[in-house]
C-alpha atoms as a PDB file:
ATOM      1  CA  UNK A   1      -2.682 -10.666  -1.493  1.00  0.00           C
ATOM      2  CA  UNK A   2      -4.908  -7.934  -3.397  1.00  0.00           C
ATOM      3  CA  UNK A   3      -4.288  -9.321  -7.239  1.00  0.00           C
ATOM      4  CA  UNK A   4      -6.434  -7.765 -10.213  1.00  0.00           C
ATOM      5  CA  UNK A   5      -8.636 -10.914  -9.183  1.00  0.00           C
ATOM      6  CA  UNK A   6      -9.110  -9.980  -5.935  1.00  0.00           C
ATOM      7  CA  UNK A   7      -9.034  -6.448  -7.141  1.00  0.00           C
ATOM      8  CA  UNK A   8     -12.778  -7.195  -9.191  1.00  0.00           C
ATOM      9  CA  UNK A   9     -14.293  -9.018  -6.110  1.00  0.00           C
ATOM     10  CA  UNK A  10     -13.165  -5.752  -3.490  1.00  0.00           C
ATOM     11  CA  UNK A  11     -14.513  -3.457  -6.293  1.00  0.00           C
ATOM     12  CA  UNK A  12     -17.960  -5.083  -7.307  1.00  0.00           C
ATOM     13  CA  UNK A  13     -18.490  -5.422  -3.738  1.00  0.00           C
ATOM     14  CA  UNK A  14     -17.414  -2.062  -2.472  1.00  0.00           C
ATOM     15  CA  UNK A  15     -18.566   0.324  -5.184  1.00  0.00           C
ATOM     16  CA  UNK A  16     -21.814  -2.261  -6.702  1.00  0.00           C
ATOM     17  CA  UNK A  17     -22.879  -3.274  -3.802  1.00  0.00           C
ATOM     18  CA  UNK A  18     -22.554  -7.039  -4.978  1.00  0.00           C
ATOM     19  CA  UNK A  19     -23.802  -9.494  -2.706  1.00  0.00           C
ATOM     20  CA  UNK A  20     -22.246 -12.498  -3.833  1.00  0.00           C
ATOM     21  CA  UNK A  21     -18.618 -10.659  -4.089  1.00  0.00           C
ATOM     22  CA  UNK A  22     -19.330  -9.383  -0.103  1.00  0.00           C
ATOM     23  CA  UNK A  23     -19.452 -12.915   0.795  1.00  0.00           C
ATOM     24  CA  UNK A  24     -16.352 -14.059  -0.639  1.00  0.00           C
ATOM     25  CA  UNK A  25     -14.507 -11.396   1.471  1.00  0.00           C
ATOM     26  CA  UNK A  26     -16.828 -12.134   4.775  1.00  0.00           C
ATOM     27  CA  UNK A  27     -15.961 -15.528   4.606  1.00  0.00           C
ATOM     28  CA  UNK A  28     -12.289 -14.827   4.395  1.00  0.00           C
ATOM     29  CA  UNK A  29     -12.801 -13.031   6.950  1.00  0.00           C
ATOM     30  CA  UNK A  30     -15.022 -15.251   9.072  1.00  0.00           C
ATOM     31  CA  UNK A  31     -12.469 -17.757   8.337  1.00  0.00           C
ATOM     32  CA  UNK A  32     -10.301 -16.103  11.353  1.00  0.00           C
ATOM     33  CA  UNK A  33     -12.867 -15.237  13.615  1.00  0.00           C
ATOM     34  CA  UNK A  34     -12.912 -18.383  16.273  1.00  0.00           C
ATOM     35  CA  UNK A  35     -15.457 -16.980  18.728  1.00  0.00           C
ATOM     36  CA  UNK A  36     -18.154 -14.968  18.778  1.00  0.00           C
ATOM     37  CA  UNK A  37     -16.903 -10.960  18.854  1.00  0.00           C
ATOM     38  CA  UNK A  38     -17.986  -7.774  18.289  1.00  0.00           C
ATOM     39  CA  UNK A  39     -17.107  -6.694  14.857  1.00  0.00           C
ATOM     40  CA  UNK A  40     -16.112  -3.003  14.454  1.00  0.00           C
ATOM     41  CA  UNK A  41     -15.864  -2.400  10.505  1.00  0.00           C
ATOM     42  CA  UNK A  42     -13.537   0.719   9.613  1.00  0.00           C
ATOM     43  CA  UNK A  43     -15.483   3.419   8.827  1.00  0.00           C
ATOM     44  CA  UNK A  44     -15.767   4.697   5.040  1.00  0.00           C
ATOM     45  CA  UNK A  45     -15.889   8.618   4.725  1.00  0.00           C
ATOM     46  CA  UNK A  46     -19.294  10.415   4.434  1.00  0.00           C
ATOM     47  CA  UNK A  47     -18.611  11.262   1.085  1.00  0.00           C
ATOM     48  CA  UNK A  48     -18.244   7.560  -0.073  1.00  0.00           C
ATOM     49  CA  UNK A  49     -21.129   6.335   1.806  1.00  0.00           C
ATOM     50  CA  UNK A  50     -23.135   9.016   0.032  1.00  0.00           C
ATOM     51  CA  UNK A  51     -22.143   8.248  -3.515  1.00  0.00           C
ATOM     52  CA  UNK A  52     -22.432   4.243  -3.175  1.00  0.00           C
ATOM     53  CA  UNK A  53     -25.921   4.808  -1.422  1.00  0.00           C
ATOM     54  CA  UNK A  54     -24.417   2.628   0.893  1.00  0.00           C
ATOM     55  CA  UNK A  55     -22.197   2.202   3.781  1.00  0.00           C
ATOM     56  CA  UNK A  56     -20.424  -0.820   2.503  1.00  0.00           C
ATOM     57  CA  UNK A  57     -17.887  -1.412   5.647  1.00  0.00           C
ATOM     58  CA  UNK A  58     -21.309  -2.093   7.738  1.00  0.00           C
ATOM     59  CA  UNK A  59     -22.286  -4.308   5.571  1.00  0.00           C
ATOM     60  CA  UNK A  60     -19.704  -6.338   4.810  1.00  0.00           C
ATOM     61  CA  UNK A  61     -19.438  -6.547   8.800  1.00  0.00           C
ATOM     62  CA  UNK A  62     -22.991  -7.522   8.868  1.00  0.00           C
ATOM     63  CA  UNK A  63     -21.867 -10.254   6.561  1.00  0.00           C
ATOM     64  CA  UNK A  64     -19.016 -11.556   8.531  1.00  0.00           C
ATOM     65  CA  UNK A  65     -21.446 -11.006  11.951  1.00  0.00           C
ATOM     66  CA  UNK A  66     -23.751 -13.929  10.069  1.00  0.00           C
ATOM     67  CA  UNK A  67     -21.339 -16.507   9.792  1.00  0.00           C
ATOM     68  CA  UNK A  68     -19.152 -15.854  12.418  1.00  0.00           C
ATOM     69  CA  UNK A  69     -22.266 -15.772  15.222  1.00  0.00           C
ATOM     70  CA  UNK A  70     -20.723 -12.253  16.159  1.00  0.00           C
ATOM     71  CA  UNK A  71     -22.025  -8.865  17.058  1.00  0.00           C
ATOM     72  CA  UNK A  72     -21.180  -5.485  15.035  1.00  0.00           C
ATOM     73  CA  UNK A  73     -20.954  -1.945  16.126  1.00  0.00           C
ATOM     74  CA  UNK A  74     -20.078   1.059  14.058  1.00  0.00           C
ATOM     75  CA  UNK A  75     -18.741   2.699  16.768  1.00  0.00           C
ATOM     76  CA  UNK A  76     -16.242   4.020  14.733  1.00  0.00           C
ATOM     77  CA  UNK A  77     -17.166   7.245  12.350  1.00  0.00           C
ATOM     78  CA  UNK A  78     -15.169  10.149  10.397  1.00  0.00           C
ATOM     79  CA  UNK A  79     -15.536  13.267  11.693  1.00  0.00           C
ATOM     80  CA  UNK A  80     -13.539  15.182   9.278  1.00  0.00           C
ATOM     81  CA  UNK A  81     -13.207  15.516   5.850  1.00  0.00           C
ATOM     82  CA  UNK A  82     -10.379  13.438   4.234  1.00  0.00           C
ATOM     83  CA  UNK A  83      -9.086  13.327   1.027  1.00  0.00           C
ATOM     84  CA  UNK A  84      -9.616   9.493  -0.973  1.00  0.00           C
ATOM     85  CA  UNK A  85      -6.656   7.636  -0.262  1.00  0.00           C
ATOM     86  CA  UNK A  86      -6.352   5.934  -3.544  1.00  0.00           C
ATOM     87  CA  UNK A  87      -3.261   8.669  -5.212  1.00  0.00           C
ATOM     88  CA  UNK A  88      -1.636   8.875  -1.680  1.00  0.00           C
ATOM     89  CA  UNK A  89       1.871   7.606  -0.406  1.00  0.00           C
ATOM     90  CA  UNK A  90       2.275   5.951   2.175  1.00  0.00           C
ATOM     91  CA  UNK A  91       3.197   8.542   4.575  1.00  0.00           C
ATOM     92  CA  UNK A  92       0.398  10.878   2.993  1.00  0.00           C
ATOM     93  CA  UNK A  93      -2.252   8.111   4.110  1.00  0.00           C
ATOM     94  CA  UNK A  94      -1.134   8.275   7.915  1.00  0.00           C
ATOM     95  CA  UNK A  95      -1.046  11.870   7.628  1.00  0.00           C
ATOM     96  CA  UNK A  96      -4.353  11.968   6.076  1.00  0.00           C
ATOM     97  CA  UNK A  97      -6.403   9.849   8.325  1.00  0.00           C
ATOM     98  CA  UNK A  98      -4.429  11.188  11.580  1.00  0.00           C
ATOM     99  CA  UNK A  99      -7.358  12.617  14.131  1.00  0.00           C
ATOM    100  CA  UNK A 100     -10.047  11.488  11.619  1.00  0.00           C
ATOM    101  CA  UNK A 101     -11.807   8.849  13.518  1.00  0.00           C
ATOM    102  CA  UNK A 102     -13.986   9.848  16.609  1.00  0.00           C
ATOM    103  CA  UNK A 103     -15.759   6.599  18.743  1.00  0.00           C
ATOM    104  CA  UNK A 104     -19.012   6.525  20.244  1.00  0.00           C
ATOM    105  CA  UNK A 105     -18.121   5.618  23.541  1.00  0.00           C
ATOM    106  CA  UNK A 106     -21.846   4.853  24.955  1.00  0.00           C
ATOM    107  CA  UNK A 107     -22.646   2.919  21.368  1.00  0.00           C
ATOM    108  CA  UNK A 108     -19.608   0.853  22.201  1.00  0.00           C
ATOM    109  CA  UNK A 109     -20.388   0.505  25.863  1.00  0.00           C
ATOM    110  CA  UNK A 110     -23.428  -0.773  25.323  1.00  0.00           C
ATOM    111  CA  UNK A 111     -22.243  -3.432  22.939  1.00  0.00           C
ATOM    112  CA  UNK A 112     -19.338  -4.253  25.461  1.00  0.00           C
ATOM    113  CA  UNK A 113     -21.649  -4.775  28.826  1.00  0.00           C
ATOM    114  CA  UNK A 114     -19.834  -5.050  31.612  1.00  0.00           C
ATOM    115  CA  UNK A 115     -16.178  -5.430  29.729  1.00  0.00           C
ATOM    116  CA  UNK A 116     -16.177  -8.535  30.053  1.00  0.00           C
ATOM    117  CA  UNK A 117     -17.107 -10.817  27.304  1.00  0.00           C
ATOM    118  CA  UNK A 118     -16.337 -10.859  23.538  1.00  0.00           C
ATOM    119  CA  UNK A 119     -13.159 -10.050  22.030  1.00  0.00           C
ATOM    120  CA  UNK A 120     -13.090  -6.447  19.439  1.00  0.00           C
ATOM    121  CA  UNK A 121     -12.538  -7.252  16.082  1.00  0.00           C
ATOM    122  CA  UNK A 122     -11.656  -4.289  13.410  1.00  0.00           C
ATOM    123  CA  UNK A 123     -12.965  -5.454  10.031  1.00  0.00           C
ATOM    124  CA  UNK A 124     -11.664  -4.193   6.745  1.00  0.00           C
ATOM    125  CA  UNK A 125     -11.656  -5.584   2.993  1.00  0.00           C
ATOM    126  CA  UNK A 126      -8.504  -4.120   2.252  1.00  0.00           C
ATOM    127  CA  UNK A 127      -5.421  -2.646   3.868  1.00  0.00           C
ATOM    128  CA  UNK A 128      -2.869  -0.989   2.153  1.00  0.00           C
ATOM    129  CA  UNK A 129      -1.053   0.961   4.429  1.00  0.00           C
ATOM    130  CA  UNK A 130      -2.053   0.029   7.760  1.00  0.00           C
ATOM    131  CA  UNK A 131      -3.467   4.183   8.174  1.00  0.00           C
ATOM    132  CA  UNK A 132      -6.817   2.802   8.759  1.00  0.00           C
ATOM    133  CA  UNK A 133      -6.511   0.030  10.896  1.00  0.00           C
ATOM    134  CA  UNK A 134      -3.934   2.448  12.701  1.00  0.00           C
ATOM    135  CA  UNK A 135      -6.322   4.722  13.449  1.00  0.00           C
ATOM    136  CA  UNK A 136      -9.068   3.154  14.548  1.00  0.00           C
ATOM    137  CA  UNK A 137      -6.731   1.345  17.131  1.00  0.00           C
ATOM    138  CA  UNK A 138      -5.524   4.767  18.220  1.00  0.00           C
ATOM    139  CA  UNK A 139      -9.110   5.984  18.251  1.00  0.00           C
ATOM    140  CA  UNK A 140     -10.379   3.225  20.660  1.00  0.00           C
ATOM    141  CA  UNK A 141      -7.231   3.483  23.090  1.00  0.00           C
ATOM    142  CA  UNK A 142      -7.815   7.529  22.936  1.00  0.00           C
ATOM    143  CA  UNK A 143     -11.286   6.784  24.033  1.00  0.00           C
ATOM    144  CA  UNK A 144     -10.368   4.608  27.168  1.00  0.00           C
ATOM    145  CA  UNK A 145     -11.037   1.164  25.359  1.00  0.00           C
ATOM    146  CA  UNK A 146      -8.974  -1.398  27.585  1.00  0.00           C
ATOM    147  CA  UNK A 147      -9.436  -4.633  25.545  1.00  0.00           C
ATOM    148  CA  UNK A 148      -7.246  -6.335  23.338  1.00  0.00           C
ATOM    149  CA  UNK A 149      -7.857  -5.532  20.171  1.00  0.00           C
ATOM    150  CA  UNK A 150      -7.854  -7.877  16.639  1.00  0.00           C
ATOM    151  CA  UNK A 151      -7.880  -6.533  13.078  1.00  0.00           C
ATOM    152  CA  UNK A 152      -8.769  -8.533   9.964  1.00  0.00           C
ATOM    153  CA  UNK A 153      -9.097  -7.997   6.259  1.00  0.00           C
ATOM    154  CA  UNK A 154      -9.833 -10.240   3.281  1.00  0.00           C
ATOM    155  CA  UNK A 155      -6.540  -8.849   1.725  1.00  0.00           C
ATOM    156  CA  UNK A 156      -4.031  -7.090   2.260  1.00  0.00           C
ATOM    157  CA  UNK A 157      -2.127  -4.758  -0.828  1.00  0.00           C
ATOM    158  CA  UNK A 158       1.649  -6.179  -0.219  1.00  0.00           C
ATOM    159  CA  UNK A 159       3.574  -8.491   1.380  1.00  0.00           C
ATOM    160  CA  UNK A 160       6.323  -5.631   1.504  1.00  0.00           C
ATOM    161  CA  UNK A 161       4.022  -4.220   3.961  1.00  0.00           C
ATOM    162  CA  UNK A 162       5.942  -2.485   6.807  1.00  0.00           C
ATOM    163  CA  UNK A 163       5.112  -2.955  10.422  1.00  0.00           C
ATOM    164  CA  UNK A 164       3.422   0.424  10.793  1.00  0.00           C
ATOM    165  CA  UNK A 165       0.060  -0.418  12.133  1.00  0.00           C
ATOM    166  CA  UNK A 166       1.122  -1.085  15.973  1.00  0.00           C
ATOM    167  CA  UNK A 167       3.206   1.892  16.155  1.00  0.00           C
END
């Protein structure tokens, strides 16, 4: 569960671009991963990528790809501008992400060969509402993905969490 512990290692990570604190999460990550798959982190906006000077979904997936002998592919992007999702409610974050995520079909394709052969897995650090994972299911089904699909993050905000991410 995301405590002001976890909190520091998902910041220093995410905004400092802390090695050491990226591991931590990859490995709690990697922890789940039983067989080699192809990683799909959950894309940050433009915006946020531009002020970190770093896209730090890829490269926690990178991380996770290391130790979990896995493949990534940022097939995911946003297309649109969205607002941060930090001061939104609940509802306000699946309202706010809804339509934002387009995927690059041939990029993912590609990765995929002939469909047959490694399992998707979304990767995020954190997931507070579910919006993001949400979306990036509903943007890979929209684009004619057929495969199962598996989501994991290092933590998750509350264990009050409703089931809102598979609706």
């Amino acid at each position: 569960y995301y405590a002001e512990s976890i909190a520091h290692i998902v910041l220093k990570s995410k905004e400092d671009n802390d090695s050491r604190s990226r591991t931590v999460l990859a490995n709690a990550i990697a922890d789940h991963i039983h067989e080699p798959s192809i990683l799909i982190p959950i894309p940050s906006s433009t915006t946020n990528n531009r002020r970190r000077g770093f896209d730090h979904s890829a490269k926690l997936a990178e991380k996770v790809a290391k130790i979990s002998a896995s493949k990534v592919c940022t097939a995911i992007s946003v297309t649109r501008k969205v607002k941060d999702q930090t001061a939104l409610s609940h509802a306000m974050r699946f309202s706010n992400l809804s339509g934002a995520y387009t995927v690059n079909s041939q990029l993912l394709k590609s990765m995929m060969g002939n469909g047959a052969g490694h399992p998707i897995v979304l990767i995020d650090d954190l997931v507070t509402s579910g919006a993001s994972m949400r979306e990036a299911i509903h943007s890979l089904r929209k684009s004619g993905l057929k495969a199962q699909i598996r989501a994991i993050s290092a933590c998750i905000a509350s264990h009050h969490l409703p089931n809102t991410i598979s609706q």
